[in-house]
N, C-alpha and C. Protein backbone atom coordinates (compact mmCIF):
# COMPACT_ATOMS: atom_id res chain seq x y z
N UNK A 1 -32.56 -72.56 -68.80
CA UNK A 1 -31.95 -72.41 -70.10
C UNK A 1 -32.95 -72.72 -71.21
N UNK A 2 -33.60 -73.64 -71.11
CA UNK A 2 -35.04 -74.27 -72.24
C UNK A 2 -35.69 -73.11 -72.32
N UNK A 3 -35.81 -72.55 -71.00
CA UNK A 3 -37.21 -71.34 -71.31
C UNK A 3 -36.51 -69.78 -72.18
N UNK A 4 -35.59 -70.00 -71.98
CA UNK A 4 -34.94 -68.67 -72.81
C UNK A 4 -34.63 -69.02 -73.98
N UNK A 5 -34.43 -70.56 -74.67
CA UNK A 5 -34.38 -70.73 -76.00
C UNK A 5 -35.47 -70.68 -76.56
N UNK A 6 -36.30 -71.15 -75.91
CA UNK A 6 -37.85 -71.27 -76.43
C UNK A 6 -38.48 -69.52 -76.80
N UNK A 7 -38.27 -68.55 -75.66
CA UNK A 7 -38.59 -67.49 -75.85
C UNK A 7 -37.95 -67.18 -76.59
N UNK A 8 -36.93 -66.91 -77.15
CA UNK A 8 -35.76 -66.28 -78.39
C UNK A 8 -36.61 -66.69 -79.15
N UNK A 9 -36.98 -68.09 -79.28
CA UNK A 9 -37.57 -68.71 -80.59
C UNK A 9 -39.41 -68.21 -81.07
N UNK A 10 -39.50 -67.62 -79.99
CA UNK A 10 -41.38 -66.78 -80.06
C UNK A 10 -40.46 -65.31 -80.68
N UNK A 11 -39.52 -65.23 -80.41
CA UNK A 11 -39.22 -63.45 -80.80
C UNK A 11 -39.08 -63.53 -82.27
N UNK A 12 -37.84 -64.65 -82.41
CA UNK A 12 -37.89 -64.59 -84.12
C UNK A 12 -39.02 -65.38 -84.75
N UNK A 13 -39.63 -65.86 -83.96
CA UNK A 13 -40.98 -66.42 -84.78
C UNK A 13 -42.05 -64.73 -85.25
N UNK A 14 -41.91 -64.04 -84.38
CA UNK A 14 -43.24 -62.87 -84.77
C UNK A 14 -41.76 -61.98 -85.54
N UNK A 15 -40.58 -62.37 -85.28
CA UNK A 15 -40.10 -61.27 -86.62
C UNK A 15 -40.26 -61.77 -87.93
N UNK A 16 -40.45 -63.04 -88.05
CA UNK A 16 -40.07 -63.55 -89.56
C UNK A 16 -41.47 -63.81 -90.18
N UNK A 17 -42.48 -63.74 -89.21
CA UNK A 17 -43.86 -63.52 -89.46
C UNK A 17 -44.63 -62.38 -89.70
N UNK A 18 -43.48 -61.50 -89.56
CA UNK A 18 -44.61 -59.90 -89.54
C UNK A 18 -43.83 -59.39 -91.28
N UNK A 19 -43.00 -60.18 -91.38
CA UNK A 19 -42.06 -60.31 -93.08
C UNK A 19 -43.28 -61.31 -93.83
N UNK A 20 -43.89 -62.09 -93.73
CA UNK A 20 -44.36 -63.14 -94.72
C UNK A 20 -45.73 -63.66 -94.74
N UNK A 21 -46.01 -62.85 -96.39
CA UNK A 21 -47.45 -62.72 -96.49
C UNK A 21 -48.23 -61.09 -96.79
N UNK A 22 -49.06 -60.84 -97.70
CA UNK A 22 -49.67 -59.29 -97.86
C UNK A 22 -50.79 -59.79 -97.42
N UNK A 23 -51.65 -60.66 -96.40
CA UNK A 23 -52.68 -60.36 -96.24
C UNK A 23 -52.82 -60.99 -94.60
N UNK A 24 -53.61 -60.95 -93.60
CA UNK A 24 -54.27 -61.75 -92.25
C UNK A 24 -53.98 -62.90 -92.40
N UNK A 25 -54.42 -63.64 -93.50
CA UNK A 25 -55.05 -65.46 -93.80
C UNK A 25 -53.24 -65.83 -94.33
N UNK A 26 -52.60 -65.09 -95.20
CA UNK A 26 -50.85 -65.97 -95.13
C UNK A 26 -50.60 -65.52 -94.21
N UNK A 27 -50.43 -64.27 -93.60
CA UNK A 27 -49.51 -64.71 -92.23
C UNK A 27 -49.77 -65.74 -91.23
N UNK A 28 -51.09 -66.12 -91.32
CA UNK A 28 -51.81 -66.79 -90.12
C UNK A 28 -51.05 -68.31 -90.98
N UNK A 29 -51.73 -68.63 -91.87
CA UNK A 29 -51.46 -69.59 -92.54
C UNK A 29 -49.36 -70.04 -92.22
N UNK A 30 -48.74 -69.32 -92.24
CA UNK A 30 -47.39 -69.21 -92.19
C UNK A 30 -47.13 -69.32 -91.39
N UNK A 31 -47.74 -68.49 -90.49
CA UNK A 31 -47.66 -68.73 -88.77
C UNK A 31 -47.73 -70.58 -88.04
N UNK A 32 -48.89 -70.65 -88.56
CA UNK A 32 -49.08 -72.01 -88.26
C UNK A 32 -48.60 -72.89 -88.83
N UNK A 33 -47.93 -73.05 -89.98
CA UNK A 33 -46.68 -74.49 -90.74
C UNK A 33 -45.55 -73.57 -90.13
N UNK A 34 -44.98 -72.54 -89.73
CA UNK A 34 -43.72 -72.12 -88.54
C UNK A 34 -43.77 -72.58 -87.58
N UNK A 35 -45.06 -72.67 -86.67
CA UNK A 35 -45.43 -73.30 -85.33
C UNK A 35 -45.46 -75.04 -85.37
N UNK A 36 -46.38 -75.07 -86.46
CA UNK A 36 -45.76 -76.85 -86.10
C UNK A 36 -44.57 -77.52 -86.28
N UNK A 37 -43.57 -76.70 -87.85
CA UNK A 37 -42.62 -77.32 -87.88
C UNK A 37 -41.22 -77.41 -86.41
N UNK A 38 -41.52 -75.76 -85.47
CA UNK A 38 -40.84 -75.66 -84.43
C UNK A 38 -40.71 -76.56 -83.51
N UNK A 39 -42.50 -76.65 -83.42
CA UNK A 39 -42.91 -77.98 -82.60
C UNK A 39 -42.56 -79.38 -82.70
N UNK A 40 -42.69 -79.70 -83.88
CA UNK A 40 -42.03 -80.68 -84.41
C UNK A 40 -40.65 -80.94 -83.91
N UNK A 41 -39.64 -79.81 -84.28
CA UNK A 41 -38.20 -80.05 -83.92
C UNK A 41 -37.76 -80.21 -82.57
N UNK A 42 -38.52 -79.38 -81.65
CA UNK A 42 -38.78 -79.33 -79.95
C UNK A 42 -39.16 -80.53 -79.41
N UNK A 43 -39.90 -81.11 -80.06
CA UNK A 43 -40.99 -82.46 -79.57
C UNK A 43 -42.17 -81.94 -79.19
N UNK A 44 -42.44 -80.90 -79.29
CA UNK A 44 -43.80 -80.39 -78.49
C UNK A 44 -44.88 -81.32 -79.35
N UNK A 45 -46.01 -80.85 -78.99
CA UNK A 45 -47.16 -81.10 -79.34
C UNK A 45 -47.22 -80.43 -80.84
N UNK A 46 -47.57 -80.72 -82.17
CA UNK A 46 -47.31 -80.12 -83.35
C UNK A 46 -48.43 -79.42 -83.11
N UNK A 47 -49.81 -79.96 -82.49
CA UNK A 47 -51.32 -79.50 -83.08
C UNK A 47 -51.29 -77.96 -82.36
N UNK A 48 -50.58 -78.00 -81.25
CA UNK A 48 -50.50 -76.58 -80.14
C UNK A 48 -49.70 -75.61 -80.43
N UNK A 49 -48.11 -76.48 -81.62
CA UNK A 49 -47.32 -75.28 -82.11
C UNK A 49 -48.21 -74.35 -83.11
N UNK A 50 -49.15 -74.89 -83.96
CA UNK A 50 -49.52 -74.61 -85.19
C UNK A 50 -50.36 -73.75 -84.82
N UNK A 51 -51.10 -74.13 -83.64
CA UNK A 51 -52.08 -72.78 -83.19
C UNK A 51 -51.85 -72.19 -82.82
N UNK A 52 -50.04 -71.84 -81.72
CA UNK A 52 -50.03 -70.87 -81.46
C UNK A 52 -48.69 -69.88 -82.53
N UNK A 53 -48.70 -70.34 -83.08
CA UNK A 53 -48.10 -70.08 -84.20
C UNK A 53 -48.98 -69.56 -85.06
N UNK A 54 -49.62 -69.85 -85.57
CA UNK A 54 -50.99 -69.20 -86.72
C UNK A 54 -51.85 -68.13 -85.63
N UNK A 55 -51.93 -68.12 -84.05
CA UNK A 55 -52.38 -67.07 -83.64
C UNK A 55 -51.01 -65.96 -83.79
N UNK A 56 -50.20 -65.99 -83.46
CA UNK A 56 -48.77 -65.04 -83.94
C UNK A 56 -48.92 -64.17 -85.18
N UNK A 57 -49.01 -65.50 -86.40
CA UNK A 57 -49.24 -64.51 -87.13
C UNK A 57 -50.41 -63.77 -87.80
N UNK A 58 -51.53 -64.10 -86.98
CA UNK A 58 -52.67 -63.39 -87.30
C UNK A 58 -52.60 -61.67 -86.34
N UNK A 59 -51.64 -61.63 -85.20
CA UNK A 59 -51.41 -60.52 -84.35
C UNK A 59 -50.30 -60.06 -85.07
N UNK A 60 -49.42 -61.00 -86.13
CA UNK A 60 -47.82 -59.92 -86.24
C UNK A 60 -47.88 -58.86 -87.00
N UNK A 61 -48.98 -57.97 -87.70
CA UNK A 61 -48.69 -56.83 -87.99
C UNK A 61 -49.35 -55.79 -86.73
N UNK A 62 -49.79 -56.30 -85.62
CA UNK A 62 -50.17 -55.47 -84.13
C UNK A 62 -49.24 -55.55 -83.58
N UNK A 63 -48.18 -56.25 -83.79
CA UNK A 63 -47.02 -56.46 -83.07
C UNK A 63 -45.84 -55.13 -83.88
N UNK A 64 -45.79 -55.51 -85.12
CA UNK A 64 -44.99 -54.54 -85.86
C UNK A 64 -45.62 -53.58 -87.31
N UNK A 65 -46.49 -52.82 -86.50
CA UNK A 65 -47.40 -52.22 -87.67
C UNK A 65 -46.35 -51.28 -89.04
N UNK A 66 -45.05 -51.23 -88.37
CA UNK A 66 -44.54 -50.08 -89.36
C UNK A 66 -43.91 -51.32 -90.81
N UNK A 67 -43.82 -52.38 -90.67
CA UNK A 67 -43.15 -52.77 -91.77
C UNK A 67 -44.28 -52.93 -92.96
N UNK A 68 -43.53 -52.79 -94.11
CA UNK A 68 -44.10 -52.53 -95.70
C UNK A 68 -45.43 -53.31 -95.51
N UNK A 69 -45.46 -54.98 -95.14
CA UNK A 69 -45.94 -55.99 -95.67
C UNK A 69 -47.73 -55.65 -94.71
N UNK A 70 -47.48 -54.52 -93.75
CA UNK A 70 -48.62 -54.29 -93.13
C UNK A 70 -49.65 -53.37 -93.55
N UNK A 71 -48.93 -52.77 -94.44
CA UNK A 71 -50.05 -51.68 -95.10
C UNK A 71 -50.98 -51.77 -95.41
């Protein structure tokens, strides 16, 4: 059950990341205060949410190239 909340929570993490930011450096940037604060709430490790969170959103317009904010 943990591993399917957690994954839901990577899906809407790269949707709400491929929304926020017009450039590489805010999404990444966004990505990573999304990833730690998740982490944070999970108990994880904050330093590991933030990186893999800021790697997310440095990939979320490869993930969803058609929305506006990727042009």
């Amino acid at each position: 059950m943990s591993n399917k909340i957690k994954l839901l929570g990577v899906l809407a993490t790269f949707a709400v990341l491929s929304a926020c930011g017009e450039t590489d450096a805010e999404r990444t940037a966004t990505g990573a205060v999304i990833g730690g604060a998740v982490a944070a709430v999970t108990g994880e490790n904050i330093v590991n949410g933030a990186l893999i969170g800021g790697a997310a959103g440095a990939v979320s317009c490869s993930v969803a190239p058609a929305n506006p904010q990727c042009i």
